[in-house]
N, C-alpha and C. Protein backbone atom coordinates (compact mmCIF):
# COMPACT_ATOMS: atom_id res chain seq x y z
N UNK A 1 6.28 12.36 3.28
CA UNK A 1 4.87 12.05 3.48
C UNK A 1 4.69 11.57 4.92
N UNK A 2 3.72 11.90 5.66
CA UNK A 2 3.76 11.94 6.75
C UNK A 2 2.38 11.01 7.10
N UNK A 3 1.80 10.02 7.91
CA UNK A 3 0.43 9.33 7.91
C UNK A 3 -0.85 9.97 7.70
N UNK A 4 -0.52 11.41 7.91
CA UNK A 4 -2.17 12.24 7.48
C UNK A 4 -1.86 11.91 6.46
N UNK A 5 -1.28 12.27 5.44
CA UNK A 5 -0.99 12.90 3.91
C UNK A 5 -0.94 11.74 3.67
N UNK A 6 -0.78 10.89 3.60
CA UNK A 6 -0.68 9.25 3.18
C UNK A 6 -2.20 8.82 2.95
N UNK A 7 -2.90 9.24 4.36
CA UNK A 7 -4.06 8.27 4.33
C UNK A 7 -5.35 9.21 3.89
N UNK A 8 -5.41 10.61 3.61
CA UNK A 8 -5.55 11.59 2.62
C UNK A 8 -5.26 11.36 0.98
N UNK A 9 -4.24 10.46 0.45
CA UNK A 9 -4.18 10.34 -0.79
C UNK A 9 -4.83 9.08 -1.33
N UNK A 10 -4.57 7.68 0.12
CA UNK A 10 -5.62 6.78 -0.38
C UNK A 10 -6.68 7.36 -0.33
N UNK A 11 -7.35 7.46 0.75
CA UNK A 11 -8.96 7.62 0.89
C UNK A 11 -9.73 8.46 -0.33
N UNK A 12 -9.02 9.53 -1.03
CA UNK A 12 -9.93 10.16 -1.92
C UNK A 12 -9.92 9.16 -3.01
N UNK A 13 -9.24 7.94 -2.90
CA UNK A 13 -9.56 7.22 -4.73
C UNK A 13 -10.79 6.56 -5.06
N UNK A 14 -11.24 6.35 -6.15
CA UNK A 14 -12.71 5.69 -6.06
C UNK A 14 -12.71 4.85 -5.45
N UNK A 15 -14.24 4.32 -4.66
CA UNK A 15 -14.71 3.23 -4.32
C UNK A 15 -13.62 2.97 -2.90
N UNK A 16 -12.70 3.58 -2.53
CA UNK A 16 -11.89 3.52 -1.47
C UNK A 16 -12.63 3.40 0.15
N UNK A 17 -12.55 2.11 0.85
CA UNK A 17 -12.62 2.31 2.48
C UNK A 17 -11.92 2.17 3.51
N UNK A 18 -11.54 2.30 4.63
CA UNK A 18 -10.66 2.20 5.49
C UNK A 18 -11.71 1.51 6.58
N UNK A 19 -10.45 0.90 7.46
CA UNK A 19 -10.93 0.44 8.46
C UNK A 19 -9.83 -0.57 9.36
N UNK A 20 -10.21 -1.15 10.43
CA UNK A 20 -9.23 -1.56 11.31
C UNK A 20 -10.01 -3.21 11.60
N UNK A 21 -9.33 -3.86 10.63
CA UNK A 21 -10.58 -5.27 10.66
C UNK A 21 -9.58 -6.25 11.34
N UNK A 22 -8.18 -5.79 11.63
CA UNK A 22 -7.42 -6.62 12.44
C UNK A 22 -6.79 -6.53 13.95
N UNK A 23 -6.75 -5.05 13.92
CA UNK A 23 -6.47 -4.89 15.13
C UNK A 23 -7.09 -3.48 15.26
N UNK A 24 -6.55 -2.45 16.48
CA UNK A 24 -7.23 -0.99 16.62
C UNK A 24 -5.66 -0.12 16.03
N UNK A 25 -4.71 -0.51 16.01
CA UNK A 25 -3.62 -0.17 14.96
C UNK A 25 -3.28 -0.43 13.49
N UNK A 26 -3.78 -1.27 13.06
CA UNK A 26 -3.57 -1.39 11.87
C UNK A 26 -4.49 -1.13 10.75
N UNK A 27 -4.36 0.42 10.09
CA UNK A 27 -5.14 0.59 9.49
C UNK A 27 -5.09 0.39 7.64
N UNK A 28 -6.04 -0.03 7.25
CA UNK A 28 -6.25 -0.70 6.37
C UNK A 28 -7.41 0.15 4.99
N UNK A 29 -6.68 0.10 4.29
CA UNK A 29 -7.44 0.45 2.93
C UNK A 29 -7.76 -0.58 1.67
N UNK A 30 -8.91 -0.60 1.43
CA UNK A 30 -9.90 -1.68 0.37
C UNK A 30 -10.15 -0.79 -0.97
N UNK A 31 -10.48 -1.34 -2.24
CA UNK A 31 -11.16 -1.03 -2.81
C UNK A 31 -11.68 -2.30 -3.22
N UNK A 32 -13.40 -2.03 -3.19
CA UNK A 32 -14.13 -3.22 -3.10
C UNK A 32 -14.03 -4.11 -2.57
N UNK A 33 -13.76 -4.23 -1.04
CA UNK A 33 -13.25 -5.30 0.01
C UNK A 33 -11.76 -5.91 -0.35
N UNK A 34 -11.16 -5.60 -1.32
CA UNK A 34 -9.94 -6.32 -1.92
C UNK A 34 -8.84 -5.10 -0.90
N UNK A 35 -8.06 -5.21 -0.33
CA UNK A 35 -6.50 -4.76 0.21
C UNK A 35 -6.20 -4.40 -0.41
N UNK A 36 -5.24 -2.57 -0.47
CA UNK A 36 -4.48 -2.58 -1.42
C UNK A 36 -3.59 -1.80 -0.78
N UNK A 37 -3.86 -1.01 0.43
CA UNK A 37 -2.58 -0.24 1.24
C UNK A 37 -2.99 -0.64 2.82
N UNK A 38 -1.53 -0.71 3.87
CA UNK A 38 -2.16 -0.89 4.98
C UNK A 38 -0.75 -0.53 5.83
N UNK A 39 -1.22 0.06 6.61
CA UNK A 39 -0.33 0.16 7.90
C UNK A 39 -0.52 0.25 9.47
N UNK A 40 0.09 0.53 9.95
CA UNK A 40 0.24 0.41 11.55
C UNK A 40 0.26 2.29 11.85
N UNK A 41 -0.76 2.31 12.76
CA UNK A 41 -0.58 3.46 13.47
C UNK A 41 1.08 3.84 14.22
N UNK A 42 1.61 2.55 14.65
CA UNK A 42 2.68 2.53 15.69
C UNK A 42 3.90 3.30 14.88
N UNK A 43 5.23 3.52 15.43
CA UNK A 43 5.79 3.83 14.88
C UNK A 43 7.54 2.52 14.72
N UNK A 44 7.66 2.65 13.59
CA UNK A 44 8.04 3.90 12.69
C UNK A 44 6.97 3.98 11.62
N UNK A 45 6.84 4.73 10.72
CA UNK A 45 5.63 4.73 10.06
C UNK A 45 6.04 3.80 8.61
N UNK A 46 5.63 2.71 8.74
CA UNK A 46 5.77 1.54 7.78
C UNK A 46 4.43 1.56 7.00
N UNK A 47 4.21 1.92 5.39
CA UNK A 47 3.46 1.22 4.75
C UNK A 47 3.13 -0.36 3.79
N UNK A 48 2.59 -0.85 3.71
CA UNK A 48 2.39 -2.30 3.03
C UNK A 48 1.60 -1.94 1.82
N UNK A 49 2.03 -2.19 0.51
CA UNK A 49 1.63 -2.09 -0.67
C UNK A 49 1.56 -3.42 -1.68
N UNK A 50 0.57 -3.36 -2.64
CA UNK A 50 0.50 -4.47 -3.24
C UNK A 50 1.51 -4.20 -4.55
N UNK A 51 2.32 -5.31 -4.91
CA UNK A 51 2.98 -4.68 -6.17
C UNK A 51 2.87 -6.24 -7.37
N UNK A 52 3.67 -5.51 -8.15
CA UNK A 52 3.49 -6.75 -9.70
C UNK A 52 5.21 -7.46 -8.80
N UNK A 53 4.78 -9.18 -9.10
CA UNK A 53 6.22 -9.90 -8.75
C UNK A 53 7.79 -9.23 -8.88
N UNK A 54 7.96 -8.95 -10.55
CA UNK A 54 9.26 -8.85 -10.80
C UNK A 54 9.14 -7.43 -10.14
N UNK A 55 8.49 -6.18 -10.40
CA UNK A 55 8.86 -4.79 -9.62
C UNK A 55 9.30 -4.98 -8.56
N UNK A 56 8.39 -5.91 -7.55
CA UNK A 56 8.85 -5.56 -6.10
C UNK A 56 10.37 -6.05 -5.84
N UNK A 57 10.39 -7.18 -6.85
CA UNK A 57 11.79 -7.67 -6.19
C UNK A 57 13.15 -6.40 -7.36
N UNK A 58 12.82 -5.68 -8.03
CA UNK A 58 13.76 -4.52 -8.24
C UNK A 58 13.68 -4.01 -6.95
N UNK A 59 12.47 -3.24 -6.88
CA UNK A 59 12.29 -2.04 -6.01
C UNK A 59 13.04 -3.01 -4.66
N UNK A 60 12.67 -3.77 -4.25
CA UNK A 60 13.65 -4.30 -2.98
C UNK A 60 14.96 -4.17 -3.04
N UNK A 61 15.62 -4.57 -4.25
CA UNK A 61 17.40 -4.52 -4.52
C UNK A 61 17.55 -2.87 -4.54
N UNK A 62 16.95 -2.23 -5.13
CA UNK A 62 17.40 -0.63 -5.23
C UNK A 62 17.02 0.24 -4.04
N UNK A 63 15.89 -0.05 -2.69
CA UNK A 63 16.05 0.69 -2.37
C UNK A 63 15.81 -0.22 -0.83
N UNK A 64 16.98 0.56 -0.16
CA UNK A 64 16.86 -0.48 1.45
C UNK A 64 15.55 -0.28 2.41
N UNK A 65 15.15 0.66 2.11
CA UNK A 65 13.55 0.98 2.93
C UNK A 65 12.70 0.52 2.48
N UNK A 66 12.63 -0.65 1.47
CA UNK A 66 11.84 -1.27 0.56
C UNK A 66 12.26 -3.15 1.27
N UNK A 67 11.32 -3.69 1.71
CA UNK A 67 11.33 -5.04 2.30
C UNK A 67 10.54 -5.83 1.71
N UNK A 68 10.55 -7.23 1.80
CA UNK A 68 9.26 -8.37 1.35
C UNK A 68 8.17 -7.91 2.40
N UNK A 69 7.07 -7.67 1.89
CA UNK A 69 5.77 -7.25 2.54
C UNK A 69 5.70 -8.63 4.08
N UNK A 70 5.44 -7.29 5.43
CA UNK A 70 5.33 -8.06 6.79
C UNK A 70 4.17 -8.39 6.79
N UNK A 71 4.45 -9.70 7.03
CA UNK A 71 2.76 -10.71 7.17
C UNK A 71 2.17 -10.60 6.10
N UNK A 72 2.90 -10.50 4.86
CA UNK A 72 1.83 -10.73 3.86
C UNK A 72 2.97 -11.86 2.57
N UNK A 73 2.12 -12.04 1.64
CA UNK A 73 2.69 -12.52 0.69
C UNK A 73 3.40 -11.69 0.15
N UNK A 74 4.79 -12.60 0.48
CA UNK A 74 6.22 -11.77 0.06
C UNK A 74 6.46 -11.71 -1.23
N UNK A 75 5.40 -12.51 -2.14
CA UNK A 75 6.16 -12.33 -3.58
C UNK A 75 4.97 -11.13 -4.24
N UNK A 76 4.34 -10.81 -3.80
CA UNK A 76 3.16 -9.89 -3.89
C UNK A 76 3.28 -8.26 -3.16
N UNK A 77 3.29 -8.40 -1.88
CA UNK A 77 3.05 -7.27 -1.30
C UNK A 77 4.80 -7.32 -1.23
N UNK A 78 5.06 -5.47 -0.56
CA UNK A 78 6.22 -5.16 -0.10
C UNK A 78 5.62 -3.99 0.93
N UNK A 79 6.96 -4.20 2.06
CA UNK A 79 6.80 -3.03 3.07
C UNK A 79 7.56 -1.76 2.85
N UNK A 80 7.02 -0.43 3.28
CA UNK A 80 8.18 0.62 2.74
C UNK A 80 8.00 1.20 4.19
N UNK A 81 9.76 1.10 4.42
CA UNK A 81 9.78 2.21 6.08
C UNK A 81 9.78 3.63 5.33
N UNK A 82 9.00 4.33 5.41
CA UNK A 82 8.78 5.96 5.40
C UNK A 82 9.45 6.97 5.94
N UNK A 83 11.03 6.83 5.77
CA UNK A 83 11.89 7.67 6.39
C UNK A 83 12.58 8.53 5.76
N UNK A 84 12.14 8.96 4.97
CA UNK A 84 12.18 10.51 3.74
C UNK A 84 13.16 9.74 2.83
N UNK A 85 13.85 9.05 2.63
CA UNK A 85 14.69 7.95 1.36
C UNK A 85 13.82 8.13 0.12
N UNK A 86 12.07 8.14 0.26
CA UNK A 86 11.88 8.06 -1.45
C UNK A 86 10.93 9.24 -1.15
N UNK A 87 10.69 10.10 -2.37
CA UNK A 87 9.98 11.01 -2.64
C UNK A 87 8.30 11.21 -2.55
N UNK A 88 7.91 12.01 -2.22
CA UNK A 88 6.23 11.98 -1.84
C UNK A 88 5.65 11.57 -3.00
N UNK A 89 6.12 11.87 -4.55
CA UNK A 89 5.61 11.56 -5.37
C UNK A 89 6.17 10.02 -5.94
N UNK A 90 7.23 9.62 -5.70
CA UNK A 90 7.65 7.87 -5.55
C UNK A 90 6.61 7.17 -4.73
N UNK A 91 6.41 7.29 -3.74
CA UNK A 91 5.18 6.92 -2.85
C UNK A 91 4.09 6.89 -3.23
N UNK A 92 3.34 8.04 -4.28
CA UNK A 92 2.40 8.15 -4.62
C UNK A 92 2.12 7.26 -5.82
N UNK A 93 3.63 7.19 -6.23
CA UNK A 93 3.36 6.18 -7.82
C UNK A 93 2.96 4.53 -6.66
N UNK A 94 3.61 4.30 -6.14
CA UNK A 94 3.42 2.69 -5.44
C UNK A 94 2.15 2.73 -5.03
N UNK A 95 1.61 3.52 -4.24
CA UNK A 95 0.32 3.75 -3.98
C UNK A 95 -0.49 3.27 -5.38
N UNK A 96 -0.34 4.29 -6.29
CA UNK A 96 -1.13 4.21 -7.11
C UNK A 96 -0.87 2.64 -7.80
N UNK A 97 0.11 2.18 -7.92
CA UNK A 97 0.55 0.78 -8.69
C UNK A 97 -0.57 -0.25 -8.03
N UNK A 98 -0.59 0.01 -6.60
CA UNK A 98 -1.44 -0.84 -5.44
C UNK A 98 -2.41 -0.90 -6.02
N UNK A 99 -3.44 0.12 -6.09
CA UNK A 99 -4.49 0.42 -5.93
C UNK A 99 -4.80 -0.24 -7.58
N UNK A 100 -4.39 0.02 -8.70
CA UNK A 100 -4.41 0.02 -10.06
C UNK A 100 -4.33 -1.59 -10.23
N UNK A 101 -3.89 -2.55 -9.60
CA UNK A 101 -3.50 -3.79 -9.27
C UNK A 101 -4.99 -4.28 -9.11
N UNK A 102 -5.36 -4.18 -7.87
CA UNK A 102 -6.48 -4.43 -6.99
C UNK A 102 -7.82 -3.91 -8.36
N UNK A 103 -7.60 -3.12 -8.79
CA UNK A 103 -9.26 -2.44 -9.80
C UNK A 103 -9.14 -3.65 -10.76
N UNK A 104 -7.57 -3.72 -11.30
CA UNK A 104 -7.23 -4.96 -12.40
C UNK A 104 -8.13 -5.93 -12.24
N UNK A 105 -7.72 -6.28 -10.86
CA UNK A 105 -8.18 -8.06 -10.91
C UNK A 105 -9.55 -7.88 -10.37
N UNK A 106 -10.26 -6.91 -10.18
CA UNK A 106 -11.76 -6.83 -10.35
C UNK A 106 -12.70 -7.48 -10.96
N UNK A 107 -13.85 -8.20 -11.26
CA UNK A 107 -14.93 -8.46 -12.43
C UNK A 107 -14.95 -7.20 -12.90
N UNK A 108 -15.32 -6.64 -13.99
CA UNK A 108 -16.12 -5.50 -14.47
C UNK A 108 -17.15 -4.88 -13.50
N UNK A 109 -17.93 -5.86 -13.41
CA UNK A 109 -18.89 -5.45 -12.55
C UNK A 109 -19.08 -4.54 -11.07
N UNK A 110 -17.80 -4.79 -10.56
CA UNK A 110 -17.31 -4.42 -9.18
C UNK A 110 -16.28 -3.23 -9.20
N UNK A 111 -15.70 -2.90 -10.86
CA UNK A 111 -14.74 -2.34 -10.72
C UNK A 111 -15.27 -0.72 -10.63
N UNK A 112 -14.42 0.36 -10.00
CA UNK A 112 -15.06 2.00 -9.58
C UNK A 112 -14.78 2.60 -10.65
């Protein structure tokens, strides 16, 4: 997966926006103002995902391109270096775990 194709699979999910609210590199995906994927234009191409506690800390022991999320809450988020180690569709499940997280803890009211 390469940063088009990445930021092509967030952007089509409901209620999904992007934007750069921290710097002019770091781009950032919401659903309903809530975070749920984010990365750096720069390279290497690092994504930041939101995950459930106990997963992330598997997914950290099993796979070395898998880190405690940079600058974020380490028992929450994790970072993944994107260097072909996990599969486009492994990626797509974390993605989706993110995003599925973030609708969770929604009101009803807000959720897409």
């Amino acid at each position: 997966m390469n940063i088009e194709e990445y930021r092509e699979y967030c952007i089509v999910k409901k209620a999904v926006t992007e934007g750069f609210p921290f710097d002019q590199t770091t781009l950032v995906f919401k659903v309903a103002g809530k975070m749920f994927a984010i990365t750096s234009l720069n390279q290497p191409f690092r994504i930041s995902l939101k995950c459930d506690p106990d997963r992330a800390i598997e997914l950290r022991e099993q796979y070395p391109c898998i880190i405690p999320g940079y600058h974020l809450n380490k028992k929450l988020w994790n970072t993944i270096t994107v260097d072909g180690t996990l599969s486009d569709d492994f990626l797509k499940e974390l993605i989706d775990h993110s995003y599925e997280l973030i609708v969770a803890s929604l009101p009803k009211s807000k959720r897409p």
